[in-house]
PDB file of N, CA and C in Angstrom:
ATOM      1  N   UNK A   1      -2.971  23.721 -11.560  1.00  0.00           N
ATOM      2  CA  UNK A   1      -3.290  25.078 -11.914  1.00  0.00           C
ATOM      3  C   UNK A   1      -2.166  25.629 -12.784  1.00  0.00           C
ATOM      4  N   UNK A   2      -2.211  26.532 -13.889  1.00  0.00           N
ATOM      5  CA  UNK A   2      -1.658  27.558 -14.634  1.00  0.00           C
ATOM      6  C   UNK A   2      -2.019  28.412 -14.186  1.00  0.00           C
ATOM      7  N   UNK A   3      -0.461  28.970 -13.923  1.00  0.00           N
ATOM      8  CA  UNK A   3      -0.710  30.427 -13.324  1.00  0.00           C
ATOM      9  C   UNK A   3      -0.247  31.620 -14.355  1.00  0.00           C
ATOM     10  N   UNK A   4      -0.960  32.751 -14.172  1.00  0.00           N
ATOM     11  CA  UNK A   4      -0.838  33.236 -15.728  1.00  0.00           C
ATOM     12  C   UNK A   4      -0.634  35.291 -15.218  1.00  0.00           C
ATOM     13  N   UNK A   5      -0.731  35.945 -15.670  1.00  0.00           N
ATOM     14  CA  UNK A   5      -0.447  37.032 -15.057  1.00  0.00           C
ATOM     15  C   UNK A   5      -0.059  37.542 -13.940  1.00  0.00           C
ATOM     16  N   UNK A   6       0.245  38.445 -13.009  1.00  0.00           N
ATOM     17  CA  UNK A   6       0.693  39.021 -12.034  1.00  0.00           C
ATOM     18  C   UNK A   6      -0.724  39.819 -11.928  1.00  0.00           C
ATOM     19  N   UNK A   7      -1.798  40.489 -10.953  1.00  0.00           N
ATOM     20  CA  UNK A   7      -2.539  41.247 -11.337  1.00  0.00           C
ATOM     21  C   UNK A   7      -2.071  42.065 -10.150  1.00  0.00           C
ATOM     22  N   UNK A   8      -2.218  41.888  -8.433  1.00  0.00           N
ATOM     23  CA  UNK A   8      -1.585  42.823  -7.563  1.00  0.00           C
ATOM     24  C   UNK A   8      -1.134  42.606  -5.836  1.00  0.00           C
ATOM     25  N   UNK A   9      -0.970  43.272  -5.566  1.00  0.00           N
ATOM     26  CA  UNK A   9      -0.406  42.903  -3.844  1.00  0.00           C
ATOM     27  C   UNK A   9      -1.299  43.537  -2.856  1.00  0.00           C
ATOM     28  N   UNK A  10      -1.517  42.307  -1.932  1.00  0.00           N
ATOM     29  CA  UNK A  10      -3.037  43.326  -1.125  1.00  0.00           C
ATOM     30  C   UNK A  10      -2.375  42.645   0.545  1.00  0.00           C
ATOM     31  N   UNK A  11      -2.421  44.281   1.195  1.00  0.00           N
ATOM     32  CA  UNK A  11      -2.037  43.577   2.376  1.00  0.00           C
ATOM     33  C   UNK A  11      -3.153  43.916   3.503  1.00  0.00           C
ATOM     34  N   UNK A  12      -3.372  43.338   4.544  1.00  0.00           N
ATOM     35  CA  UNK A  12      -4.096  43.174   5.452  1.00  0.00           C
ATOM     36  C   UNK A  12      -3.350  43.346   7.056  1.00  0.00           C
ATOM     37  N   UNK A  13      -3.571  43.973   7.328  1.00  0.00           N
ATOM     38  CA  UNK A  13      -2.951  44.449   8.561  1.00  0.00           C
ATOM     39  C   UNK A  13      -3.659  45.029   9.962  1.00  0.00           C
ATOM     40  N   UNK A  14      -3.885  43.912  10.287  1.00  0.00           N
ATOM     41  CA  UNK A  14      -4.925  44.263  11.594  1.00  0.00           C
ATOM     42  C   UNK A  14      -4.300  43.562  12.940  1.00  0.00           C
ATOM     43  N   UNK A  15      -3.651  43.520  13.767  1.00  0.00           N
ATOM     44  CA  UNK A  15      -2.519  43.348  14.602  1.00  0.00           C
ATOM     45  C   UNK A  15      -3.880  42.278  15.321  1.00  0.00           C
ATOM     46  N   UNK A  16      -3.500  40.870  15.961  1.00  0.00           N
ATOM     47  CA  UNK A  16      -2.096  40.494  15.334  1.00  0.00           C
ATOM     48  C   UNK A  16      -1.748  39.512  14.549  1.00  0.00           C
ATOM     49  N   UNK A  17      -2.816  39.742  13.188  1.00  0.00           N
ATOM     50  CA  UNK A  17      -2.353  39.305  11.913  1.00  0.00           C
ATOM     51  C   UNK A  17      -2.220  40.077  10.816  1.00  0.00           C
ATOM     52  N   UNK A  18      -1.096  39.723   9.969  1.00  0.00           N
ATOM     53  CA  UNK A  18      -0.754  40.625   8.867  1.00  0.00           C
ATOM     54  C   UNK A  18      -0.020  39.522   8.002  1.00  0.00           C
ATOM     55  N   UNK A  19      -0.813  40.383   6.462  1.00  0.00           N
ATOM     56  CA  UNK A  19      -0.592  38.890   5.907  1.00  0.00           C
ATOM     57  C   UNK A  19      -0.206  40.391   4.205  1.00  0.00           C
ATOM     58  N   UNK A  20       0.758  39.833   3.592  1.00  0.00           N
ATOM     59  CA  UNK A  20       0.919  40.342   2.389  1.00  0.00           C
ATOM     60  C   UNK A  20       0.415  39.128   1.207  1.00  0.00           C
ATOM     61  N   UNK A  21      -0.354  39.585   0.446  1.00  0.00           N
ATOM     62  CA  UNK A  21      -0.221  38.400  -0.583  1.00  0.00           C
ATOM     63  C   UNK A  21      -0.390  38.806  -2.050  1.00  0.00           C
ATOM     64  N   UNK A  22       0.092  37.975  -2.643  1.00  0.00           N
ATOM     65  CA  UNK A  22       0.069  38.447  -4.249  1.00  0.00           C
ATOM     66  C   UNK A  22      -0.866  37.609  -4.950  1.00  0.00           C
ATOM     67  N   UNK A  23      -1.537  38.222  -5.779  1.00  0.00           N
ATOM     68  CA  UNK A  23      -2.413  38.080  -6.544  1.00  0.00           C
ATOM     69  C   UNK A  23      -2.115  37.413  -8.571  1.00  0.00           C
ATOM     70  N   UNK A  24      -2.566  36.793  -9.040  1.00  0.00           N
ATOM     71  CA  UNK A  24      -2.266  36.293 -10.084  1.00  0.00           C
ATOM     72  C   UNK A  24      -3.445  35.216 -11.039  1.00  0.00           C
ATOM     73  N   UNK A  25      -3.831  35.697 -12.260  1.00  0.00           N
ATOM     74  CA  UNK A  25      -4.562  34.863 -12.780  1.00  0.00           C
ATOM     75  C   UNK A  25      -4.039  33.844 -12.762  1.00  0.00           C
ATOM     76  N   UNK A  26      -5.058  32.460 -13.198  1.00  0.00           N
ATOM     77  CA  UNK A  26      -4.748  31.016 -12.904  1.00  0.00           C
ATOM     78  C   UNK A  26      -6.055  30.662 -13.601  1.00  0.00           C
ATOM     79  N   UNK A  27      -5.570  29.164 -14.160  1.00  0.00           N
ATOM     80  CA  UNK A  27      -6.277  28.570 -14.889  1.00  0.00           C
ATOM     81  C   UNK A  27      -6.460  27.071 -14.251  1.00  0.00           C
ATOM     82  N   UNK A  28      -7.471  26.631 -14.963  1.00  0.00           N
ATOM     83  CA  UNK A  28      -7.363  25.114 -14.760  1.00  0.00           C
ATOM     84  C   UNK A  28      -6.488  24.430 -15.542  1.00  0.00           C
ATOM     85  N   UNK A  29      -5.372  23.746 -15.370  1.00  0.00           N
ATOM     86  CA  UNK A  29      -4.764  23.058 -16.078  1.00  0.00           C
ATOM     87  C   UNK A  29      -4.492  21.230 -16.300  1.00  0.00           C
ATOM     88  N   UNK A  30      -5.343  20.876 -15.337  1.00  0.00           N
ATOM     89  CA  UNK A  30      -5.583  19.078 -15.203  1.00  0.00           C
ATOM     90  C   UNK A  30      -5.501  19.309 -14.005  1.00  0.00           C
ATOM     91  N   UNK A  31      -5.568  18.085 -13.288  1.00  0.00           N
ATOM     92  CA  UNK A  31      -5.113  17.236 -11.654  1.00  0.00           C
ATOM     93  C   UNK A  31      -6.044  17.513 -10.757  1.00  0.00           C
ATOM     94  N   UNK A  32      -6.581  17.249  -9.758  1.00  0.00           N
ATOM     95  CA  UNK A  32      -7.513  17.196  -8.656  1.00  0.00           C
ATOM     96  C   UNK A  32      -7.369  18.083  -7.588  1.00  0.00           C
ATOM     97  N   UNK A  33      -7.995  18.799  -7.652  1.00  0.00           N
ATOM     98  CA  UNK A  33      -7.832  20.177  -6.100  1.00  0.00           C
ATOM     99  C   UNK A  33      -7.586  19.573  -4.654  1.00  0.00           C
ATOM    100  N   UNK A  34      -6.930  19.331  -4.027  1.00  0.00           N
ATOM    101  CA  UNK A  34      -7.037  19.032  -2.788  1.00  0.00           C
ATOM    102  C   UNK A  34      -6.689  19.612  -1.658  1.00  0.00           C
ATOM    103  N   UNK A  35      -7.361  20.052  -0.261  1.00  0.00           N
ATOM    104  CA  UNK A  35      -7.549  20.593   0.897  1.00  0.00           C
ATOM    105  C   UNK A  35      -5.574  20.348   0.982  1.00  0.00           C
ATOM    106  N   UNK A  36      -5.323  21.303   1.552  1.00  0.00           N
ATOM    107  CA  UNK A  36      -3.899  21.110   2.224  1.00  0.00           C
ATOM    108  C   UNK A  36      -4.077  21.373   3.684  1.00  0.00           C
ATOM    109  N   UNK A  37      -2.714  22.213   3.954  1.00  0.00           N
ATOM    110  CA  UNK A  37      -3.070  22.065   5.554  1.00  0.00           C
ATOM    111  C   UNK A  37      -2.130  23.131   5.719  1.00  0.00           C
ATOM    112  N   UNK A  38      -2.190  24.094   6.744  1.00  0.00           N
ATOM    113  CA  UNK A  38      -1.423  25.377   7.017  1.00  0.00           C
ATOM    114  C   UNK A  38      -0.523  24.664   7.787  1.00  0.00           C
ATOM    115  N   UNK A  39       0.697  25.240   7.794  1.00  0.00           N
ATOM    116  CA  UNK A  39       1.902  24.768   8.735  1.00  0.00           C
ATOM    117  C   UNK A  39       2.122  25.601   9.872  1.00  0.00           C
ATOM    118  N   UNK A  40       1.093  26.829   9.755  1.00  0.00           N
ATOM    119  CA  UNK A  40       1.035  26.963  11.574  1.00  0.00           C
ATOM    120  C   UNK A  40       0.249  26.759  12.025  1.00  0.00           C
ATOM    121  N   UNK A  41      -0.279  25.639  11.800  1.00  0.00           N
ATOM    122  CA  UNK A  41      -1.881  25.112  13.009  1.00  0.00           C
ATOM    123  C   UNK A  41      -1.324  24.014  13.558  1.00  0.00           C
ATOM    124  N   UNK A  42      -1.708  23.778  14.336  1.00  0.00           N
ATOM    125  CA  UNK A  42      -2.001  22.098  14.588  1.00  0.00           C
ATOM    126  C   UNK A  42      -2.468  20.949  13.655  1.00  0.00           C
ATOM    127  N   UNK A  43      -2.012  20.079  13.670  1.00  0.00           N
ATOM    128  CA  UNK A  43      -3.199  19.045  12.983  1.00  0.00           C
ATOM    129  C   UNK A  43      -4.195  19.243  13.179  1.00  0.00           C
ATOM    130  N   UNK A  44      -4.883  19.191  14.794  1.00  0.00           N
ATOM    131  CA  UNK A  44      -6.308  19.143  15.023  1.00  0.00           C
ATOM    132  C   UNK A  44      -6.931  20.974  14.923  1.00  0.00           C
ATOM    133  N   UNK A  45      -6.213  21.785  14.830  1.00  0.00           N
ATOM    134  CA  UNK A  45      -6.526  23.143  14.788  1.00  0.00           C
ATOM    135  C   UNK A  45      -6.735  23.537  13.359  1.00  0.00           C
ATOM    136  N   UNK A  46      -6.997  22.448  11.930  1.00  0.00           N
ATOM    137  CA  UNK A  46      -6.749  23.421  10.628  1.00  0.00           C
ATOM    138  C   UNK A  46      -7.891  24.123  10.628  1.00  0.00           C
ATOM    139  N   UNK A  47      -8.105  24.889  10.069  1.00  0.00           N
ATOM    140  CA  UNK A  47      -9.387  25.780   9.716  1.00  0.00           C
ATOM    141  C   UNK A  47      -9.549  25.880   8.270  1.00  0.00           C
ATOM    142  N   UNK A  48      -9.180  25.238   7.506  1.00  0.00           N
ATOM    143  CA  UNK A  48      -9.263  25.421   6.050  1.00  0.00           C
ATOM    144  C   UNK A  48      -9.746  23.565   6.004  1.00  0.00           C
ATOM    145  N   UNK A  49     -11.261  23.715   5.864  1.00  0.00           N
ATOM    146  CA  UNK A  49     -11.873  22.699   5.807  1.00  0.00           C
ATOM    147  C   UNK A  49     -12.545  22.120   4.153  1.00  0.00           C
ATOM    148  N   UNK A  50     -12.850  23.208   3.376  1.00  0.00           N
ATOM    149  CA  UNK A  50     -12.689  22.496   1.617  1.00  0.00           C
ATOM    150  C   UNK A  50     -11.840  23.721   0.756  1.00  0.00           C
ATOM    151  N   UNK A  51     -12.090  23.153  -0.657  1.00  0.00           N
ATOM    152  CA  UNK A  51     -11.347  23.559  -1.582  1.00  0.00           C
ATOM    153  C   UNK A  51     -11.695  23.814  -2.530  1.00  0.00           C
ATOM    154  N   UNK A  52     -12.306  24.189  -3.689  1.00  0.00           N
ATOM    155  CA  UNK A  52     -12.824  24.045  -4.791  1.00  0.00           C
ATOM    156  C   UNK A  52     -13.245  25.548  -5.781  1.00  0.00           C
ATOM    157  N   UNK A  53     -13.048  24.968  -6.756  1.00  0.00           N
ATOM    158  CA  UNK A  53     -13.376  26.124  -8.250  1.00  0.00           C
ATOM    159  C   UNK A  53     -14.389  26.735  -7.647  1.00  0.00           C
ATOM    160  N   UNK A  54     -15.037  28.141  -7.357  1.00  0.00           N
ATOM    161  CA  UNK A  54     -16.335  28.999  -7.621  1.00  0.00           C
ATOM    162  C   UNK A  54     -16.510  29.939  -9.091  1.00  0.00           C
ATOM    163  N   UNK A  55     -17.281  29.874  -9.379  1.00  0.00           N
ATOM    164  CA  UNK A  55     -18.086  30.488 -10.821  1.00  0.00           C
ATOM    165  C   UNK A  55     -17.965  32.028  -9.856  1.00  0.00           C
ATOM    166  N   UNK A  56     -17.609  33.003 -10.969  1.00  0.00           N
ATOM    167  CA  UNK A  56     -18.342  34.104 -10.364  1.00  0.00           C
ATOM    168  C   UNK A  56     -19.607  34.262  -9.943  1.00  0.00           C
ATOM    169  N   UNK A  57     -20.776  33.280 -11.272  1.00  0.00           N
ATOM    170  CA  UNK A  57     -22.518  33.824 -10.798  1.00  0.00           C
ATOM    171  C   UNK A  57     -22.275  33.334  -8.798  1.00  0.00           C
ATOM    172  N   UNK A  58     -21.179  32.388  -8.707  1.00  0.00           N
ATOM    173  CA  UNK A  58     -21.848  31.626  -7.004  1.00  0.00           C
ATOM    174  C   UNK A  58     -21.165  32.829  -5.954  1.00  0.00           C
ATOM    175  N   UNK A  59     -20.114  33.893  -6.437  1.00  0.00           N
ATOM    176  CA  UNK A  59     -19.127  34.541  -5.905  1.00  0.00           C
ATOM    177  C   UNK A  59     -20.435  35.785  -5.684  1.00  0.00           C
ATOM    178  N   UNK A  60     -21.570  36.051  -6.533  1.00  0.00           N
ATOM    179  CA  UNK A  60     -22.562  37.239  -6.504  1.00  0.00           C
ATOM    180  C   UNK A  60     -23.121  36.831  -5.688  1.00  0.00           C
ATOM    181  N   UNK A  61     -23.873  35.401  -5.045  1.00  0.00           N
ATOM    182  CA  UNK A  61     -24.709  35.062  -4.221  1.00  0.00           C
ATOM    183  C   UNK A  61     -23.824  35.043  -2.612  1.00  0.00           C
ATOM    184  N   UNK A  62     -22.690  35.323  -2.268  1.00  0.00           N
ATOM    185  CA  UNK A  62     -22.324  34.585  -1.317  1.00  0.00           C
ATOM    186  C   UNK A  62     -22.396  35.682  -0.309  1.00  0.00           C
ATOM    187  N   UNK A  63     -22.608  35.982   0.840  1.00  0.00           N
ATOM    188  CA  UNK A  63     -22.560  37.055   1.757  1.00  0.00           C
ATOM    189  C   UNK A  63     -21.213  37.910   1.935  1.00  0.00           C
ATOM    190  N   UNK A  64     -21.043  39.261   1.731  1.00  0.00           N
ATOM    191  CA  UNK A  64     -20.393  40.022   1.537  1.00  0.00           C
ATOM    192  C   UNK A  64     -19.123  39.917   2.144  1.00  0.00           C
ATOM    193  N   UNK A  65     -19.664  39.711   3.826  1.00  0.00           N
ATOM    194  CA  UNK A  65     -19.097  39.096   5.116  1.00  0.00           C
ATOM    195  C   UNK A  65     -17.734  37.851   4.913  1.00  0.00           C
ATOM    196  N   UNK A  66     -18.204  37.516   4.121  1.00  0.00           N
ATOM    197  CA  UNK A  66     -17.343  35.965   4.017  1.00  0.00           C
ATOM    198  C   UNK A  66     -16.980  36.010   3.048  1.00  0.00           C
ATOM    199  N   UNK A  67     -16.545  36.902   2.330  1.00  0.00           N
ATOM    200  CA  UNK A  67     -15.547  37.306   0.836  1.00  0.00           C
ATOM    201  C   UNK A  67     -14.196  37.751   1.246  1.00  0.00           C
ATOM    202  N   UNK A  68     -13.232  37.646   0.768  1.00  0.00           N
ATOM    203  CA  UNK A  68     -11.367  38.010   0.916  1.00  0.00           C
ATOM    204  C   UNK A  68     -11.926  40.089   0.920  1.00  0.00           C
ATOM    205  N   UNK A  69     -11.574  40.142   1.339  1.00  0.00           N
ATOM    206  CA  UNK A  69     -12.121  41.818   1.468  1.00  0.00           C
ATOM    207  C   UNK A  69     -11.611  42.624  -0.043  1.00  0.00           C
ATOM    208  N   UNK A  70     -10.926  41.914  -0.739  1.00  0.00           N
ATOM    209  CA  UNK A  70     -10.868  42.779  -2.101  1.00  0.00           C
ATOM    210  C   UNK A  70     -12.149  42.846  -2.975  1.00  0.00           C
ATOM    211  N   UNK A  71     -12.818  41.586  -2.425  1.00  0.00           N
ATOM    212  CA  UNK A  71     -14.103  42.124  -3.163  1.00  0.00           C
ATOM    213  C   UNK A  71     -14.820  43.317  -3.354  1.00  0.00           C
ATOM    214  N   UNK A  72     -14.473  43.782  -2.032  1.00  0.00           N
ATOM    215  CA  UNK A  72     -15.344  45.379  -1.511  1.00  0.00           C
ATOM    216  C   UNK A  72     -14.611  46.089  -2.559  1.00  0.00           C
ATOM    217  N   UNK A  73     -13.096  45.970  -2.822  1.00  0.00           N
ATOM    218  CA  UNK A  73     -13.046  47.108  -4.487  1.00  0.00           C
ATOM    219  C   UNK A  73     -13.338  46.945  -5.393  1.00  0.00           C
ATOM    220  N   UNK A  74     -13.769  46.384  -5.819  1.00  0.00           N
ATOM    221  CA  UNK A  74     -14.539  46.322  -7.363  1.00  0.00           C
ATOM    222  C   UNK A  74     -16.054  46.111  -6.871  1.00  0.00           C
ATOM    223  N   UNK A  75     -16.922  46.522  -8.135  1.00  0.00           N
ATOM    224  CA  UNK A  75     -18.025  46.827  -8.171  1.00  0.00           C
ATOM    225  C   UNK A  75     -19.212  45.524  -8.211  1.00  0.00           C
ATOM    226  N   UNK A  76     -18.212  44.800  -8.926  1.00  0.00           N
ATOM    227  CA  UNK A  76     -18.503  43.234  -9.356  1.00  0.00           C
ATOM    228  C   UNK A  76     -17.445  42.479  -9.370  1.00  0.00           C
ATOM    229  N   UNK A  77     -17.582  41.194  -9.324  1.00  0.00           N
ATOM    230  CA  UNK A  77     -16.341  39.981  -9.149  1.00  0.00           C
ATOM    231  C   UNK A  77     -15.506  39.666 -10.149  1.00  0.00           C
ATOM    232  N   UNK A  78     -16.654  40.258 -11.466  1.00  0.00           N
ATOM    233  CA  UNK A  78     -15.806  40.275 -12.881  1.00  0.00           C
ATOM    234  C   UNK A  78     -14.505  41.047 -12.783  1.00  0.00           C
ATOM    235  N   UNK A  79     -14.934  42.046 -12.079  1.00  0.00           N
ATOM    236  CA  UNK A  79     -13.607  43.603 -11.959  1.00  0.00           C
ATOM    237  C   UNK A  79     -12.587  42.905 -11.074  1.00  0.00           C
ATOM    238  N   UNK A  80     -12.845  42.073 -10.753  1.00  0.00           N
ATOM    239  CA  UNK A  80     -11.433  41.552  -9.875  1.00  0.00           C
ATOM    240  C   UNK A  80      -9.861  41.820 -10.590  1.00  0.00           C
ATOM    241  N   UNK A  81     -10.137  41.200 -11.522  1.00  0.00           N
ATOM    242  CA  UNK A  81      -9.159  41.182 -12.655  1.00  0.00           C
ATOM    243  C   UNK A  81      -8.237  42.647 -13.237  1.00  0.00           C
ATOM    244  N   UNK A  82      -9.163  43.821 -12.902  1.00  0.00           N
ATOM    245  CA  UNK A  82      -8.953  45.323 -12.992  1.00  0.00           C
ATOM    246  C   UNK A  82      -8.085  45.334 -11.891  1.00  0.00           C
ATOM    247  N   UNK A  83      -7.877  45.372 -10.971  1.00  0.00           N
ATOM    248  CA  UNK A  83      -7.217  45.687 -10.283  1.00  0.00           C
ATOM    249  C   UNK A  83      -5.643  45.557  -9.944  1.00  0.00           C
ATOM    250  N   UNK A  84      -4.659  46.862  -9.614  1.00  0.00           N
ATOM    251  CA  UNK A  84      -3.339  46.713  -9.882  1.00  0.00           C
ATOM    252  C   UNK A  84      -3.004  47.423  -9.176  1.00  0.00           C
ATOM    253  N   UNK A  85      -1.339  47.158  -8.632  1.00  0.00           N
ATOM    254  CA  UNK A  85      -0.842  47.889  -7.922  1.00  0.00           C
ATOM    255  C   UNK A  85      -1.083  47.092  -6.485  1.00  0.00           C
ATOM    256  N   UNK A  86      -0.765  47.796  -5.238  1.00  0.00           N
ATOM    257  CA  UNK A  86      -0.411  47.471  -3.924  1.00  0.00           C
ATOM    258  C   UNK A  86      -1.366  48.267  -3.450  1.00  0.00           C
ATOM    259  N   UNK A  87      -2.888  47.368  -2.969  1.00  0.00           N
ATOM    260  CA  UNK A  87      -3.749  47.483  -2.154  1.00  0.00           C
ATOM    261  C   UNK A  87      -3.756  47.183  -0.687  1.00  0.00           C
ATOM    262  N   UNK A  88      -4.531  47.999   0.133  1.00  0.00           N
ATOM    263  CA  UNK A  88      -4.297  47.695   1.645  1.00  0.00           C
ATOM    264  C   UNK A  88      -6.103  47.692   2.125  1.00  0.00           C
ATOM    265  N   UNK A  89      -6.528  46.731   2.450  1.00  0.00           N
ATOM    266  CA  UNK A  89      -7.728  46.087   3.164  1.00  0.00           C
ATOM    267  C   UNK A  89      -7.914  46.266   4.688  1.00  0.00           C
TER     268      UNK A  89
END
């Protein structure tokens, strides 16, 4: 991946997880996507089971429910990119 702009900081804070994260365009730049693994799970506990590129048209079909909650600010998935500054979800 090429990572390419800064766009913003969105934090999530619902006790007792809280997670700050930063946001940044990214490109494809060569090499093969592959599943990693969180370093606070267990081996047998990961929960991050695939990995892969989504198109926005597949980001319009997907249930609201199961989107990173910044979706809910923008109007569309295109507007993702609009967004700046230090958001709280």
């Amino acid at each position: 991946m090429r990572v390419g702009k800064f766009l913003f900081v969105c934090e999530y804070n619902h006790p007792p997880l809280h997670a700050v994260e930063l946001f940044f365009e990214v490109s494809h730049a060569g090499g093969t996507l592959a599943t990693g693994t969180d370093p606070e799970m267990a081996p047998g506990r990961q929960i991050i089971r695939e990995v892969r590129l989504v198109s926005m048209a597949e980001i319009r079909q997907m249930p609201q429910a199961s989107l990173h909650g910044v979706f809910g600010l923008c109007d569309d998935p295109e507007n993702l990119e609009n967004l700046t500054g230090f958001l709280k979800i």
